[in-house]
Protein backbone atom coordinates (compact mmCIF):
# COMPACT_ATOMS: atom_id res chain seq x y z
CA UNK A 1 -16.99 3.17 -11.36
CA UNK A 2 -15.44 6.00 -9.22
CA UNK A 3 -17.62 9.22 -9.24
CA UNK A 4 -15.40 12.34 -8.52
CA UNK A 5 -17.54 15.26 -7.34
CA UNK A 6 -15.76 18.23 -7.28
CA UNK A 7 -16.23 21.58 -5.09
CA UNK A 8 -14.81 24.68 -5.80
CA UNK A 9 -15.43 28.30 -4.19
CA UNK A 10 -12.96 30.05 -6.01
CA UNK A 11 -12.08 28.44 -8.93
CA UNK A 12 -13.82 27.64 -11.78
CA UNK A 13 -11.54 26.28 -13.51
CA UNK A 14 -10.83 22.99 -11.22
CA UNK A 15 -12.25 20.41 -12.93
CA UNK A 16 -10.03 21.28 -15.73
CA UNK A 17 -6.81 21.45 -13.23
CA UNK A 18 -8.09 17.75 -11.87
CA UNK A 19 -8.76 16.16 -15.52
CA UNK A 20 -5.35 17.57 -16.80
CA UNK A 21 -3.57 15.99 -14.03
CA UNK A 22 -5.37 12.36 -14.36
CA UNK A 23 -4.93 12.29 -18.00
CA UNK A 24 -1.23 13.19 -16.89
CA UNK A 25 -0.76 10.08 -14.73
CA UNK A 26 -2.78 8.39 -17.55
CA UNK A 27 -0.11 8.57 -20.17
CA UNK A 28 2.40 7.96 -17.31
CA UNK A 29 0.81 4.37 -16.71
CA UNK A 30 0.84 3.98 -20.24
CA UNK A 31 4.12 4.64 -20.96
CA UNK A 32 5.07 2.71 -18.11
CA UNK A 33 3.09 -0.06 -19.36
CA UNK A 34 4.68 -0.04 -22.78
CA UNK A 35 8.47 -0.39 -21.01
CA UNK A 36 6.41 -3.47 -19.11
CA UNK A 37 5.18 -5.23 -21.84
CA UNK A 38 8.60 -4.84 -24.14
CA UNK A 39 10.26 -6.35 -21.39
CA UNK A 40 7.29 -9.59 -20.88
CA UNK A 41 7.75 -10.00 -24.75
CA UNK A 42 11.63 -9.91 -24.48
CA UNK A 43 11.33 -13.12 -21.96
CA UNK A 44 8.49 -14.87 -24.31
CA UNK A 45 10.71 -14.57 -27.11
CA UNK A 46 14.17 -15.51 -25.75
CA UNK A 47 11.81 -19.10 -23.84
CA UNK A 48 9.32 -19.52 -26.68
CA UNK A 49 6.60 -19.55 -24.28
CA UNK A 50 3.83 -16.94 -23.14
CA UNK A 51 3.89 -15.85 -19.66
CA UNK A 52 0.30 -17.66 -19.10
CA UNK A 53 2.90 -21.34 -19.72
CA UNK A 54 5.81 -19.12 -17.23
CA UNK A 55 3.93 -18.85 -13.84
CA UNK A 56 1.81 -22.26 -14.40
CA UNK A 57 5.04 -24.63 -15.11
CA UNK A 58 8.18 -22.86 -14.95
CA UNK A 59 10.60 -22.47 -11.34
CA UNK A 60 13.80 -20.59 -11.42
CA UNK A 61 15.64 -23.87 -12.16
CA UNK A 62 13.99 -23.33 -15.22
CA UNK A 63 15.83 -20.69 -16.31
CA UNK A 64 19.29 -19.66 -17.90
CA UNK A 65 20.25 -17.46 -15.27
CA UNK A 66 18.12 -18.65 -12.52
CA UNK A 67 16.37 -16.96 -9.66
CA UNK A 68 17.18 -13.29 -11.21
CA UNK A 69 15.52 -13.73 -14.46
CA UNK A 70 12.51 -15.64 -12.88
CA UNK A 71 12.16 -12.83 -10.27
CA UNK A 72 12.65 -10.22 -13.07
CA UNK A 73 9.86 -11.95 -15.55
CA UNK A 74 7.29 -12.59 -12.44
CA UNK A 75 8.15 -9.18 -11.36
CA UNK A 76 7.14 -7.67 -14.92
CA UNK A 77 3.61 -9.67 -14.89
CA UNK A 78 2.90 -8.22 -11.60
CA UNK A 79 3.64 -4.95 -12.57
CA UNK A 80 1.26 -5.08 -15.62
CA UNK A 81 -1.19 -6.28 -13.71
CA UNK A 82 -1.01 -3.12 -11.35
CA UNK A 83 -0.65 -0.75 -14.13
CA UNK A 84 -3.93 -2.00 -15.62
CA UNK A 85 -5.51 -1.77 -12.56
CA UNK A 86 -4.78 1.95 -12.04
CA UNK A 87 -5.56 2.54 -15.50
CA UNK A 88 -8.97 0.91 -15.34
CA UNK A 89 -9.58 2.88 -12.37
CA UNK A 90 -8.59 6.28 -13.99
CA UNK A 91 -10.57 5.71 -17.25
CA UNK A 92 -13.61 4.58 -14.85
CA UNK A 93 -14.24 8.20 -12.75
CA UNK A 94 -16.84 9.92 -13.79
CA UNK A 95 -16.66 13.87 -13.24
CA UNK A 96 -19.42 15.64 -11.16
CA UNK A 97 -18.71 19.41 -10.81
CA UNK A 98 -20.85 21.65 -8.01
């Protein structure tokens, strides 16, 4: 949990000007994460496999086009895996206004 305590002297209105923007890079993430997880499904569909099976077994010799693709698919698990992070975070901070 992230508390956010916010101080303001000359405007009241703050807290609204710092939720607006988080739920702003909120939807961001989550569009960001939708493009992510078209692009995971696209790889699971063309292999038949979920990405758990990918990183445990699979090498770029694995694949039809070779280091690219493997780079591409790890590259689109990691990126989930960030945007969930920030997202978690966001959704976690608690507002505290002075």
């Amino acid at each position: 949990m992230t508390i956010l305590q916010i101080k303001s002297d000359s405007d009241n209105n703050a807290m609204d000007i710092i939720k607006t923007a988080i739920q702003a890079e909120l939807k961001r993430l989550e569009i960001g994460l939708e493009k992510t997880e078209r692009q995971i499904a696209m790889f699971e569909n063309e292999y038949e496999i979920s990405s758990e099976t990918f990183l445990k077994q699979f090498t770029a010799e694995n694949m039809k086009n070779d280091d690219s693709e493997y780079i591409s698919w790890a590259g689109e698990l990691k990126i989930r895996e960030k945007i969930l992070t920030d997202i978690n975070r966001l959704k976690g901070i608690q507002y505290v206004a002075n």
